[in-house]
PDB file of N, CA and C in Angstrom:
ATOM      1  N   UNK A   1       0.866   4.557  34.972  1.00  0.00           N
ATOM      2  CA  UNK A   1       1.157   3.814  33.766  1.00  0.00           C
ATOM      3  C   UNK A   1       1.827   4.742  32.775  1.00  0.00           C
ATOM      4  N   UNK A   2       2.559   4.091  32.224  1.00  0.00           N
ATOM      5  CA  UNK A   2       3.429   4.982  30.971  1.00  0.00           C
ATOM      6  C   UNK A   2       3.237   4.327  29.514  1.00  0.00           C
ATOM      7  N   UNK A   3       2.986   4.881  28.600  1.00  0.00           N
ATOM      8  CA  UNK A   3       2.846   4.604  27.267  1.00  0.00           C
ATOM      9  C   UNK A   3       3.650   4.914  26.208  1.00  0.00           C
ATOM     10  N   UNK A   4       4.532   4.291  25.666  1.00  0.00           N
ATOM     11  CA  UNK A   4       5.231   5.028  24.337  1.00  0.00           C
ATOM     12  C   UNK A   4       4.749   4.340  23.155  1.00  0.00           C
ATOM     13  N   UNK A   5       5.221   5.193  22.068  1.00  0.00           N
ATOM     14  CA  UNK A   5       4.679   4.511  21.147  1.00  0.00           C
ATOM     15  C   UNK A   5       5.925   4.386  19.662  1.00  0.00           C
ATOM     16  N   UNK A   6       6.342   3.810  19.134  1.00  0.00           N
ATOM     17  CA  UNK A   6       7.786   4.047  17.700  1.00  0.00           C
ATOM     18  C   UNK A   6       6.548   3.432  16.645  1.00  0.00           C
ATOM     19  N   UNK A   7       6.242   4.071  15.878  1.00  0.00           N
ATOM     20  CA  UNK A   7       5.698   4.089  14.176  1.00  0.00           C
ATOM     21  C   UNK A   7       7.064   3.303  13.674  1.00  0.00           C
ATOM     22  N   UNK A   8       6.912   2.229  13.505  1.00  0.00           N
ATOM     23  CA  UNK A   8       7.554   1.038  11.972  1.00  0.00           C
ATOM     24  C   UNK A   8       6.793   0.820  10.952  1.00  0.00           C
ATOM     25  N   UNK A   9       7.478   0.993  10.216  1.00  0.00           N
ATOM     26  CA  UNK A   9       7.033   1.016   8.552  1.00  0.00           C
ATOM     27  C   UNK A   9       5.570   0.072   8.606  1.00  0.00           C
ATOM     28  N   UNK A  10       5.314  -0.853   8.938  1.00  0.00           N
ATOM     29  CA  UNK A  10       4.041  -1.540   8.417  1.00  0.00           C
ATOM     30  C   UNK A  10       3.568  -2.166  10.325  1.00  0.00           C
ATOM     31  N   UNK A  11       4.056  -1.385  11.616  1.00  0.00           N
ATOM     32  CA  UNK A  11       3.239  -1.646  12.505  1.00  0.00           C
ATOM     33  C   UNK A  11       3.751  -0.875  13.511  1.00  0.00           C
ATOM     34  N   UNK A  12       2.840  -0.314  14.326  1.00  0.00           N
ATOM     35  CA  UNK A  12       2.966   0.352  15.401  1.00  0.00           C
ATOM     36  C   UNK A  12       3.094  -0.663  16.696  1.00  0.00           C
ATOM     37  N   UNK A  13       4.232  -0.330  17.909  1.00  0.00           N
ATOM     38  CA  UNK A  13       4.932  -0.730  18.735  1.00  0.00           C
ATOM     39  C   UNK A  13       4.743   0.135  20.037  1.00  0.00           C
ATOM     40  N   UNK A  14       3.752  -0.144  20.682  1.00  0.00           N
ATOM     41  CA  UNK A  14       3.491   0.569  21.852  1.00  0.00           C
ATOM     42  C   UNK A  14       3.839  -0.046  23.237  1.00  0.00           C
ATOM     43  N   UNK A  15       4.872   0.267  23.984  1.00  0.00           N
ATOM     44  CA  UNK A  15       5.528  -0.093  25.347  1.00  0.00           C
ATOM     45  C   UNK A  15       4.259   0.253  26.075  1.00  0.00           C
ATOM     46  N   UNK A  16       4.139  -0.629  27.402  1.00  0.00           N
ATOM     47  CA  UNK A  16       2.699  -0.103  28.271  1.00  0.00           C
ATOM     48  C   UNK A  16       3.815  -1.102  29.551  1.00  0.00           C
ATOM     49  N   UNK A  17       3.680   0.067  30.278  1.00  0.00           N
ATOM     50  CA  UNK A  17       4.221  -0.313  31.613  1.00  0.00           C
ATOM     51  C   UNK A  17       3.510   0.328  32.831  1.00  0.00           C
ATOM     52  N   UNK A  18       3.903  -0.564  33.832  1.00  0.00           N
ATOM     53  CA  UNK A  18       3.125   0.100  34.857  1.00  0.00           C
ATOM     54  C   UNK A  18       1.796  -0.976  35.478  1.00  0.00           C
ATOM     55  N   UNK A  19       0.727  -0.448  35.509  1.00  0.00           N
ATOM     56  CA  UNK A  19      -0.487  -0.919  36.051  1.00  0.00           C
ATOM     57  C   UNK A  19      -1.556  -0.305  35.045  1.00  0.00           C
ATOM     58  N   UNK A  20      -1.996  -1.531  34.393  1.00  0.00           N
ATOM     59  CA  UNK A  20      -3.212  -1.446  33.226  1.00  0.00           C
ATOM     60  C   UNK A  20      -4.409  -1.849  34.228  1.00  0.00           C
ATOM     61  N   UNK A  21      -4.905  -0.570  35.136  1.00  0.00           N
ATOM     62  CA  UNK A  21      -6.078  -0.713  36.072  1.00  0.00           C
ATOM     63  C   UNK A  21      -7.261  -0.081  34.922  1.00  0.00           C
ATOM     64  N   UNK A  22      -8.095   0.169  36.304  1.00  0.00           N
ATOM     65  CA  UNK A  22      -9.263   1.060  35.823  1.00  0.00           C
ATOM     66  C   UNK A  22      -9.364   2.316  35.635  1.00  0.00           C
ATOM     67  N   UNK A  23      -8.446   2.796  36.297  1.00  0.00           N
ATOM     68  CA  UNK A  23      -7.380   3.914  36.116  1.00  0.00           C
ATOM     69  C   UNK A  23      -6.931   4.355  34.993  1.00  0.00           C
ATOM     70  N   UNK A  24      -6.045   3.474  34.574  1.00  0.00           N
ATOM     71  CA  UNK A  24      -5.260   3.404  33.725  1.00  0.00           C
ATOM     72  C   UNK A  24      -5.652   3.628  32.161  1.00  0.00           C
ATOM     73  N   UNK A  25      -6.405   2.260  31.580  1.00  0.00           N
ATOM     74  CA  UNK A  25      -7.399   1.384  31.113  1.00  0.00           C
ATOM     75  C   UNK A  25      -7.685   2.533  29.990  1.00  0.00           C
ATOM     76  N   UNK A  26      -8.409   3.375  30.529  1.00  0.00           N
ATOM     77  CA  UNK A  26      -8.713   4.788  29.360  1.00  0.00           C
ATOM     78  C   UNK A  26      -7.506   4.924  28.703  1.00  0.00           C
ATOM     79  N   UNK A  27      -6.656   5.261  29.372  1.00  0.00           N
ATOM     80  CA  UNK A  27      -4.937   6.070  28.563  1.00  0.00           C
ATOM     81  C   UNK A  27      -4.857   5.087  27.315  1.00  0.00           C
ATOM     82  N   UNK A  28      -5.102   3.793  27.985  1.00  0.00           N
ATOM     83  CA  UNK A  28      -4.351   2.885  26.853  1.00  0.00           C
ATOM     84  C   UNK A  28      -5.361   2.735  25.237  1.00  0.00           C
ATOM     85  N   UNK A  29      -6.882   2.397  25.814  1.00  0.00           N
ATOM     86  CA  UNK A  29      -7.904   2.732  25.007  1.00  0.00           C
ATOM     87  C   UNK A  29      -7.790   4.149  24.110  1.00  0.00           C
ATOM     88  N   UNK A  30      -7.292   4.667  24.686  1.00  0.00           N
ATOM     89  CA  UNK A  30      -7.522   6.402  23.504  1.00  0.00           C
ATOM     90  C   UNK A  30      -5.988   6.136  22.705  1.00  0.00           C
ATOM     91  N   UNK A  31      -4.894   5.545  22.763  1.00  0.00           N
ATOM     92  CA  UNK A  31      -3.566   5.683  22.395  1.00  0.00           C
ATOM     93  C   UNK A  31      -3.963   4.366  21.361  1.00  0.00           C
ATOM     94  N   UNK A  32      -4.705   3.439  21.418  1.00  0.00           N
ATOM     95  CA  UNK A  32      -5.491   2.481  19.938  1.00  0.00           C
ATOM     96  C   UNK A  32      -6.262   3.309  19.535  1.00  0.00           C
ATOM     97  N   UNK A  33      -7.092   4.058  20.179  1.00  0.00           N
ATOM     98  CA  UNK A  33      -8.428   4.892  19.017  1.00  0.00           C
ATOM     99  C   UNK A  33      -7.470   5.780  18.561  1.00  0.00           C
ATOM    100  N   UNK A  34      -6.507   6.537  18.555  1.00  0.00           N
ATOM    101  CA  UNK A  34      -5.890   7.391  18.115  1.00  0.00           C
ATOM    102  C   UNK A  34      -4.898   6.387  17.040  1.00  0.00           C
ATOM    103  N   UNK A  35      -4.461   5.264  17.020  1.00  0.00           N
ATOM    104  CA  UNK A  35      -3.707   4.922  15.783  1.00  0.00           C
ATOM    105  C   UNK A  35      -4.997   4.080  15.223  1.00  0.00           C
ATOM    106  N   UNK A  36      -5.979   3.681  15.298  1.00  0.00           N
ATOM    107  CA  UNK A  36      -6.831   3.576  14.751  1.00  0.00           C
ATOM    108  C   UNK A  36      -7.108   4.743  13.714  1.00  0.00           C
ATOM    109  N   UNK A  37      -7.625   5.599  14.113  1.00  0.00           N
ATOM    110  CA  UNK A  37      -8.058   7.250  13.214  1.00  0.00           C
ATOM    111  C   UNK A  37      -6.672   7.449  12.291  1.00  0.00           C
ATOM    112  N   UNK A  38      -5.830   7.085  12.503  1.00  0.00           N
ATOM    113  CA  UNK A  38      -5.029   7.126  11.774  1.00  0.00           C
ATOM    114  C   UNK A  38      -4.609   6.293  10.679  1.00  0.00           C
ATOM    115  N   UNK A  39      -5.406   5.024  10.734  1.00  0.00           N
ATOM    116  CA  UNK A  39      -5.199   3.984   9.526  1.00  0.00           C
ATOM    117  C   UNK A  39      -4.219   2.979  10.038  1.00  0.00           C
ATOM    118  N   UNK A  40      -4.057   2.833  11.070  1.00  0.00           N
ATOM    119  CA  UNK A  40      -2.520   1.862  11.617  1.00  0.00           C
ATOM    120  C   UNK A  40      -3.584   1.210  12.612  1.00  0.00           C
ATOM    121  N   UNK A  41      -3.971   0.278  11.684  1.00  0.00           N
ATOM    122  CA  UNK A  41      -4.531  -1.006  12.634  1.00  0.00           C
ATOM    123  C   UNK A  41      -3.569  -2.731  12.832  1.00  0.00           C
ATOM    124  N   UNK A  42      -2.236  -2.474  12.421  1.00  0.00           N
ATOM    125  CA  UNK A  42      -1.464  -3.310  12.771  1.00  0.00           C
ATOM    126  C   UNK A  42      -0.030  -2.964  14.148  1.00  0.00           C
ATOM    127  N   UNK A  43      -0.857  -3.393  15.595  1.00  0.00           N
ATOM    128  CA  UNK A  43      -0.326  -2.895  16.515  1.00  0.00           C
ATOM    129  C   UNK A  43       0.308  -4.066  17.655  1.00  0.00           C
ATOM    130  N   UNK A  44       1.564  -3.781  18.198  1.00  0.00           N
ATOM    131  CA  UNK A  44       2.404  -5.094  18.817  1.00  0.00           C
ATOM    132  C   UNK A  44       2.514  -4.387  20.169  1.00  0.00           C
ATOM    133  N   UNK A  45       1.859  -4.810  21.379  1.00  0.00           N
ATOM    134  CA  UNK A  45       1.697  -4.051  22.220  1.00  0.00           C
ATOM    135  C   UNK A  45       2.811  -4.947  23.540  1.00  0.00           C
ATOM    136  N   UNK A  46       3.979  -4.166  23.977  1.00  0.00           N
ATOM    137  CA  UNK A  46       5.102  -4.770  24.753  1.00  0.00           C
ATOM    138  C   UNK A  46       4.529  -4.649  25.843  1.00  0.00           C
ATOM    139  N   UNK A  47       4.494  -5.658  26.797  1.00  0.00           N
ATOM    140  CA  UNK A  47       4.310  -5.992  28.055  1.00  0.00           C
ATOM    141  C   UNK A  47       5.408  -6.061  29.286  1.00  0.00           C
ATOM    142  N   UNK A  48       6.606  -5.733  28.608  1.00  0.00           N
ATOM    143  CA  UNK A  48       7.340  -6.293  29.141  1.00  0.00           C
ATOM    144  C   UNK A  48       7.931  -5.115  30.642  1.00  0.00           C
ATOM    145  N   UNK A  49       7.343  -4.103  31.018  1.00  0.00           N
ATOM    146  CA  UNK A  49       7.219  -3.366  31.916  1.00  0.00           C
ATOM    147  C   UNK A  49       5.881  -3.107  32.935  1.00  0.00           C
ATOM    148  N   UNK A  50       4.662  -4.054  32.131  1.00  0.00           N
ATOM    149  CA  UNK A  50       4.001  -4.156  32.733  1.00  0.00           C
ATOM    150  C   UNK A  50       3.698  -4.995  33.808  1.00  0.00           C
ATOM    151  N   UNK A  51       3.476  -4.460  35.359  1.00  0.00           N
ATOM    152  CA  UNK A  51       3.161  -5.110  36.082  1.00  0.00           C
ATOM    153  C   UNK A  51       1.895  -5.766  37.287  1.00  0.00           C
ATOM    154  N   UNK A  52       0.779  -4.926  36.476  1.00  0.00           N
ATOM    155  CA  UNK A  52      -0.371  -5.832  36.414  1.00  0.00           C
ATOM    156  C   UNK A  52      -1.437  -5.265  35.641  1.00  0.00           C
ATOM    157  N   UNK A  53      -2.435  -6.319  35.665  1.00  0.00           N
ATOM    158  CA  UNK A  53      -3.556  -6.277  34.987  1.00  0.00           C
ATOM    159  C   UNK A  53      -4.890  -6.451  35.132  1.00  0.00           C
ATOM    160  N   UNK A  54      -5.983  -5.270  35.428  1.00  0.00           N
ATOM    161  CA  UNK A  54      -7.260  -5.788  35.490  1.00  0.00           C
ATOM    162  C   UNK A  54      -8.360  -5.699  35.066  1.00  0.00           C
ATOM    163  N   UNK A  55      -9.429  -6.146  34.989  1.00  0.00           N
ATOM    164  CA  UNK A  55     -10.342  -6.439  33.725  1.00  0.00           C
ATOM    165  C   UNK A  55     -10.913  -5.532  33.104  1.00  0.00           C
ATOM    166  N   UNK A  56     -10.437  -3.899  33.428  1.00  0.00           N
ATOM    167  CA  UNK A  56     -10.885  -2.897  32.221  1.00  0.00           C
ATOM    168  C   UNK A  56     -10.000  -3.298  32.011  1.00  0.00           C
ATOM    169  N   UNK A  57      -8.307  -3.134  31.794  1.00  0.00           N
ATOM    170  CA  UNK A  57      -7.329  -3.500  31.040  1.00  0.00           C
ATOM    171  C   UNK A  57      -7.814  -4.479  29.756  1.00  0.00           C
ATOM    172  N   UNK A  58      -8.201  -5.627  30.398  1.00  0.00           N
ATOM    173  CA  UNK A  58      -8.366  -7.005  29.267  1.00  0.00           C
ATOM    174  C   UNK A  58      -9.326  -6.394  28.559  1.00  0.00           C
ATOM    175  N   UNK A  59     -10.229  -5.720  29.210  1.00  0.00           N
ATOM    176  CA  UNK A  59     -11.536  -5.224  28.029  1.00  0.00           C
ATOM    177  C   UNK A  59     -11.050  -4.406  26.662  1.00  0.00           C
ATOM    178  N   UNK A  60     -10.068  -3.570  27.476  1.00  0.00           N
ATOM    179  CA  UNK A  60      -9.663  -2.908  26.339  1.00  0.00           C
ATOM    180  C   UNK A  60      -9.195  -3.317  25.171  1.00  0.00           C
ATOM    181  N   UNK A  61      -8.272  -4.729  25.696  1.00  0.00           N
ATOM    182  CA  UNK A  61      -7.454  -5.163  24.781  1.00  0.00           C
ATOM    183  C   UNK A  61      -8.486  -6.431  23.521  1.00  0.00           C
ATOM    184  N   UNK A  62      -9.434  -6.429  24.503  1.00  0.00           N
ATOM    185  CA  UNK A  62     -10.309  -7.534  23.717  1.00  0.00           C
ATOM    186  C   UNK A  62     -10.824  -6.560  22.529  1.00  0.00           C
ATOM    187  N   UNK A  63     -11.224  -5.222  23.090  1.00  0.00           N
ATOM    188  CA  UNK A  63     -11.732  -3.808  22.118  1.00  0.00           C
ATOM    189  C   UNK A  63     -11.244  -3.575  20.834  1.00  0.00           C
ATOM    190  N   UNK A  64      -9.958  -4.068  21.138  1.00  0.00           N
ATOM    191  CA  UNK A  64      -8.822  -3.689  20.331  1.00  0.00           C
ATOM    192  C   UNK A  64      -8.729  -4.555  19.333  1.00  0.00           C
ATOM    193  N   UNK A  65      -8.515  -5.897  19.171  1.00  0.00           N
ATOM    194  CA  UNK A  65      -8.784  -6.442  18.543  1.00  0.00           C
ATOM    195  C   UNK A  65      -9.320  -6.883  17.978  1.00  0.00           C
ATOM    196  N   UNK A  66     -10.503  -7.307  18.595  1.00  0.00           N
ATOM    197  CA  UNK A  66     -11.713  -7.663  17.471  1.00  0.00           C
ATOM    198  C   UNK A  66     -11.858  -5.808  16.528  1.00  0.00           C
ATOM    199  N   UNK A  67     -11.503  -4.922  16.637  1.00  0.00           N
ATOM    200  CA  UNK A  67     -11.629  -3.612  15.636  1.00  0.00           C
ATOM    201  C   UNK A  67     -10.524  -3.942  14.987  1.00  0.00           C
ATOM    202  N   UNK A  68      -9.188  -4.206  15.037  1.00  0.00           N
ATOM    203  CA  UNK A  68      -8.242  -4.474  14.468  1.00  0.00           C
ATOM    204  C   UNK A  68      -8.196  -5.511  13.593  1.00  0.00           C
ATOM    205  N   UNK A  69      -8.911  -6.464  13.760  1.00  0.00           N
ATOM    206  CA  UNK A  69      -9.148  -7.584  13.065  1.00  0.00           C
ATOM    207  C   UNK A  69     -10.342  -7.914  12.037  1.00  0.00           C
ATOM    208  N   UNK A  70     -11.351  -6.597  12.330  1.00  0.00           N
ATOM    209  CA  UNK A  70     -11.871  -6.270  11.825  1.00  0.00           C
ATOM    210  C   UNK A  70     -11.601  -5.226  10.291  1.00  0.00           C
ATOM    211  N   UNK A  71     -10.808  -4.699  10.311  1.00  0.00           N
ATOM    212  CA  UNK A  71      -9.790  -4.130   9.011  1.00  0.00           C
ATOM    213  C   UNK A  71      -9.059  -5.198   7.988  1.00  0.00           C
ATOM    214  N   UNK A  72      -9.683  -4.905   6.602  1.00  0.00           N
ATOM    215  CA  UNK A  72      -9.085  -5.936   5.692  1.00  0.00           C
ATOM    216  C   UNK A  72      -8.657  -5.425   4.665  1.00  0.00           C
ATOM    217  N   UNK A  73      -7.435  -5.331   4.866  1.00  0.00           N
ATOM    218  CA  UNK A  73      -6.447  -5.130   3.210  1.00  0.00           C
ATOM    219  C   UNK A  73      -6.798  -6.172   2.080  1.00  0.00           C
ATOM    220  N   UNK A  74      -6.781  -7.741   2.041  1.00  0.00           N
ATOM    221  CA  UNK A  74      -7.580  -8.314   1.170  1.00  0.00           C
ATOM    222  C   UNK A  74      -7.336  -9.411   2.301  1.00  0.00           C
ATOM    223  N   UNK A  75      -8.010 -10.726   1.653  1.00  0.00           N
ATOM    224  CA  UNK A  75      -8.637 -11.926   2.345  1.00  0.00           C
ATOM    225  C   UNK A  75      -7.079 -12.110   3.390  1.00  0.00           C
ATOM    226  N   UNK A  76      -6.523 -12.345   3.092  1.00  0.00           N
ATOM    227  CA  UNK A  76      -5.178 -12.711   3.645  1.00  0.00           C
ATOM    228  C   UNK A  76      -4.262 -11.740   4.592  1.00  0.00           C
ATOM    229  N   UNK A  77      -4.715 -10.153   4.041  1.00  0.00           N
ATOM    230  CA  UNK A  77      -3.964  -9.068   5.128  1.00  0.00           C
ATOM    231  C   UNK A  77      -4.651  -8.740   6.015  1.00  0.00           C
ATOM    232  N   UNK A  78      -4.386  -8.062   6.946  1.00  0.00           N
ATOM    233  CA  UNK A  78      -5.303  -7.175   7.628  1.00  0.00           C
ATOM    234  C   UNK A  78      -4.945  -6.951   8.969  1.00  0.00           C
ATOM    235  N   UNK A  79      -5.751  -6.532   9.752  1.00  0.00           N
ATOM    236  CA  UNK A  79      -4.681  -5.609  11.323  1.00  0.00           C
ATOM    237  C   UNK A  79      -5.127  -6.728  11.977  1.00  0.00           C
ATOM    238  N   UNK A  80      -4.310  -6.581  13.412  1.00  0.00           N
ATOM    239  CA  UNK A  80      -4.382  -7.119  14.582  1.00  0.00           C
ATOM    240  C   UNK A  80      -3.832  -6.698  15.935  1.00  0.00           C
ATOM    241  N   UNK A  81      -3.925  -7.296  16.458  1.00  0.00           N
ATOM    242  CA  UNK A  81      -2.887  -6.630  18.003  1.00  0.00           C
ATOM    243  C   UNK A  81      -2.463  -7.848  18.745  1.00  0.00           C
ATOM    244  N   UNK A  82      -1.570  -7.701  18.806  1.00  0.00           N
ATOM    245  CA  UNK A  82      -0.273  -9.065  18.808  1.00  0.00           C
ATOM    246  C   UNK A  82       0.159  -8.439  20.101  1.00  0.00           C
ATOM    247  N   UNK A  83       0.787  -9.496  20.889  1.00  0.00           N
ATOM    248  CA  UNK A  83       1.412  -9.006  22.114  1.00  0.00           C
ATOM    249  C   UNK A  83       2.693  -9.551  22.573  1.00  0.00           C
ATOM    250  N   UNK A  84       3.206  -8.887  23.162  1.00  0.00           N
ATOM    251  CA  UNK A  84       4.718  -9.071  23.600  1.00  0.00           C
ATOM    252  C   UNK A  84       5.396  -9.351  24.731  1.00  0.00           C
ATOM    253  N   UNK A  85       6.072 -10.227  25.178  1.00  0.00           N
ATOM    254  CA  UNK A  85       6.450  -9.625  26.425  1.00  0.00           C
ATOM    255  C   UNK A  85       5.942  -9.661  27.521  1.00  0.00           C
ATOM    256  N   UNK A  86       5.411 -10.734  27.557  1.00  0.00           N
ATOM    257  CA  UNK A  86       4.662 -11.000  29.367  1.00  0.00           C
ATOM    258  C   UNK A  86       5.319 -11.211  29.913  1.00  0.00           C
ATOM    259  N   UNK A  87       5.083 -10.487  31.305  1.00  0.00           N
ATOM    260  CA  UNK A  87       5.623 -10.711  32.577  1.00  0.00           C
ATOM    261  C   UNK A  87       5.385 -12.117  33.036  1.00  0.00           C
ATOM    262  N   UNK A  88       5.708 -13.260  34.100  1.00  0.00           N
ATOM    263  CA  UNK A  88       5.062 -14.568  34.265  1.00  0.00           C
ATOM    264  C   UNK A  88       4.058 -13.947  35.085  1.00  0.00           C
ATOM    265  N   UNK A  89       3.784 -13.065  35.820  1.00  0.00           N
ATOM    266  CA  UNK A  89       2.118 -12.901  36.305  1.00  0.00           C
ATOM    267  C   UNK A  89       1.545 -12.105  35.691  1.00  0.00           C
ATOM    268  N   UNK A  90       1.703 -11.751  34.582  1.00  0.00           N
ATOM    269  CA  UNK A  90       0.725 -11.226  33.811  1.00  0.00           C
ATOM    270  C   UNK A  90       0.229 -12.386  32.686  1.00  0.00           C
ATOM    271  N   UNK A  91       1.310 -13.467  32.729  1.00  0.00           N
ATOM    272  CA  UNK A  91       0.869 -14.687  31.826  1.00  0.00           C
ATOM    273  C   UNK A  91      -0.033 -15.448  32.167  1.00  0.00           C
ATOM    274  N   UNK A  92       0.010 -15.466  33.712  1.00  0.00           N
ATOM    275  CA  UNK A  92      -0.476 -16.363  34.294  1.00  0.00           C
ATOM    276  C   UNK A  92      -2.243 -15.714  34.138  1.00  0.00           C
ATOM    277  N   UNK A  93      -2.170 -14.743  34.637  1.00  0.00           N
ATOM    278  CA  UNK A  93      -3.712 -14.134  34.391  1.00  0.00           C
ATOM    279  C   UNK A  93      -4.288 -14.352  33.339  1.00  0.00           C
ATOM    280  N   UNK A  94      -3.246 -13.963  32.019  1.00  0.00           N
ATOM    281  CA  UNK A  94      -3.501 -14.395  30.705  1.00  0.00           C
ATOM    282  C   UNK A  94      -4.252 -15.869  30.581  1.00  0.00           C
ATOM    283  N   UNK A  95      -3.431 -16.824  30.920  1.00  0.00           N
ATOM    284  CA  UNK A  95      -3.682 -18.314  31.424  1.00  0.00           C
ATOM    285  C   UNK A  95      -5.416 -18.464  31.631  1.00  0.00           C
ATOM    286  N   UNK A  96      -5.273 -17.653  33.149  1.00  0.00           N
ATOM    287  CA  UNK A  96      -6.356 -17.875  33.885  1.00  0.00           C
ATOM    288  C   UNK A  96      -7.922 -17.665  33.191  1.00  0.00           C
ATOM    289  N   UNK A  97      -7.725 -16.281  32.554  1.00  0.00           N
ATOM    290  CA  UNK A  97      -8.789 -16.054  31.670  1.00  0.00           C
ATOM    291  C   UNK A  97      -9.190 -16.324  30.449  1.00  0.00           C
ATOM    292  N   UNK A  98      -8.266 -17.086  30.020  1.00  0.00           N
ATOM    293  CA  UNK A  98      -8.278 -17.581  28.638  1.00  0.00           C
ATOM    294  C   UNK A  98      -7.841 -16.397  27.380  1.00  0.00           C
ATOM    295  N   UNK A  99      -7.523 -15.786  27.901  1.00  0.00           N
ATOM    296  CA  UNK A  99      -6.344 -14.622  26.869  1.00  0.00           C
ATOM    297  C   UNK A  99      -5.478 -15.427  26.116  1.00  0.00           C
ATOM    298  N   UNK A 100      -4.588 -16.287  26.722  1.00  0.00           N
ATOM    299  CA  UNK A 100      -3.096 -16.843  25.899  1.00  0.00           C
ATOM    300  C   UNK A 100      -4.007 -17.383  24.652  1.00  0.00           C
ATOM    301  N   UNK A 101      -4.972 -18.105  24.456  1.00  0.00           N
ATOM    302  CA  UNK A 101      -5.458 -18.655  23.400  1.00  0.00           C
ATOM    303  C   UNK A 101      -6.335 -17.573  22.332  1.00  0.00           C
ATOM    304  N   UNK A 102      -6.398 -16.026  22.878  1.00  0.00           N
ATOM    305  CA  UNK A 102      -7.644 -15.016  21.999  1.00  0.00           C
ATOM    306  C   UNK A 102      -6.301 -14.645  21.057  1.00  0.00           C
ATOM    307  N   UNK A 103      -5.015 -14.165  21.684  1.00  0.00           N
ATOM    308  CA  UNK A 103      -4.195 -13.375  21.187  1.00  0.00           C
ATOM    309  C   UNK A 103      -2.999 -14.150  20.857  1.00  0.00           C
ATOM    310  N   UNK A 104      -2.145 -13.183  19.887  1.00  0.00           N
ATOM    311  CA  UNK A 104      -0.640 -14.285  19.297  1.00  0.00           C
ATOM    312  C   UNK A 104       0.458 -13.547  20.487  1.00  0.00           C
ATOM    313  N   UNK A 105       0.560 -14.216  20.750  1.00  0.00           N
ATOM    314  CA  UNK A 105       1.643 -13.843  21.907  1.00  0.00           C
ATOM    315  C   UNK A 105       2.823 -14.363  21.590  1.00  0.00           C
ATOM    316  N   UNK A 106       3.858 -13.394  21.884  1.00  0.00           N
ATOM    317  CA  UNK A 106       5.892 -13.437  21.539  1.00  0.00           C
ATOM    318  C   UNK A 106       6.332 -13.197  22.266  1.00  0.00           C
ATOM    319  N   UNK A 107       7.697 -14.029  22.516  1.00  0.00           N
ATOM    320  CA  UNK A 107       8.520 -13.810  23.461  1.00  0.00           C
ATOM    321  C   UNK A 107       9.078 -12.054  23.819  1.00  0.00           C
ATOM    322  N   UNK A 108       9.342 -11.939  22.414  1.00  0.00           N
ATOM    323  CA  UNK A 108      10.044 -10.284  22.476  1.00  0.00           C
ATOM    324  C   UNK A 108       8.860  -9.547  21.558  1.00  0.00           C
ATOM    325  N   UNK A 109       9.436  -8.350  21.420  1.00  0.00           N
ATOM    326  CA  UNK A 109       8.891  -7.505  20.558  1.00  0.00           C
ATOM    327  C   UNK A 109       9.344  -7.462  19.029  1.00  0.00           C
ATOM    328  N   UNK A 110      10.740  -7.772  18.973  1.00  0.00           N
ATOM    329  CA  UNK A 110      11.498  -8.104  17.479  1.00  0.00           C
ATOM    330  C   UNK A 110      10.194  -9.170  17.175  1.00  0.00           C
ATOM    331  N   UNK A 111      10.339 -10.540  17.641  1.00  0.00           N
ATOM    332  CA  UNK A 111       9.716 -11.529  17.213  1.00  0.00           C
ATOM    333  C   UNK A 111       8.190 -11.089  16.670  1.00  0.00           C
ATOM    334  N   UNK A 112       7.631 -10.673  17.789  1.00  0.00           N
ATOM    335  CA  UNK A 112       6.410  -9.664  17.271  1.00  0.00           C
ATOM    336  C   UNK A 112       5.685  -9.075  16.427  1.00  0.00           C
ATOM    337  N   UNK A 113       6.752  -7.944  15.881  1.00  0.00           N
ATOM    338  CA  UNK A 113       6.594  -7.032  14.687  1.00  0.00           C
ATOM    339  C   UNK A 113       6.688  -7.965  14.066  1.00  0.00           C
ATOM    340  N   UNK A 114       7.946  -9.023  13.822  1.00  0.00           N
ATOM    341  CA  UNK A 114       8.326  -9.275  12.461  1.00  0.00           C
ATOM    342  C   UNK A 114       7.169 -10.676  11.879  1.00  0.00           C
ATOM    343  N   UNK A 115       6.520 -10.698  12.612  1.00  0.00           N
ATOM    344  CA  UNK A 115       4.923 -11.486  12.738  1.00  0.00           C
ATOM    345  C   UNK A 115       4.286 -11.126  11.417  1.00  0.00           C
ATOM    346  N   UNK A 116       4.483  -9.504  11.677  1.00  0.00           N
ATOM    347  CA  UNK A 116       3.564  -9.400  10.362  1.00  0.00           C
ATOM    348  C   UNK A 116       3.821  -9.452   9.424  1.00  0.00           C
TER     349      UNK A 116
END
């Protein structure tokens, strides 16, 4: 799995490609606790190289958000983790487990960021 990450002015944009295993799963978990510690709890995570997913993956991402969403600038602001860029079998899993309905999901990553 490969991870990048581009800092934008009001949200962090992290590419995750590859295989979000059990393996994996940690890398991606420490690369949120690390913009976490940093105060950047508004994060748009691109899917669009990723080519699969398994349930440490989703754990993580469930991790992620409810902490992200948990951060409040006032009643109306506050972080999240928005996603980008599904593959159709990574949607479909999405589907399957009831993900498409936890998270805001975008076609692209432009669309994404500009969410917030």
């Amino acid at each position: 799995m490969e991870i990048t990450q581009k800092r934008l002015n009001r949200v962090d944009l992290v590419h995750v490609s590859g295989r979000l295993d059990a393996m994996h799963a940690p890398a991606l978990r420490n690369k949120i606790e690390e913009l976490f510690a940093e105060g950047r709890y508004r994060i748009v995570l691109d899917f669009s190289g990723l080519e699969y997913v398994a349930s440490p993956g989703l754990r993580v991402l469930i991790e992620a958000r409810k902490k992200a969403r948990d951060w409040k600038i006032t009643d109306f602001e506050g972080g999240d983790v928005r996603l980008a860029s599904l593959p159709n079998r990574i949607r479909e899993v999405f589907d399957l487990t009831g993900f498409t309905s936890l998270f805001d999901i975008y076609a692209d990553a432009t669309e994404a960021v500009g969410s917030f």
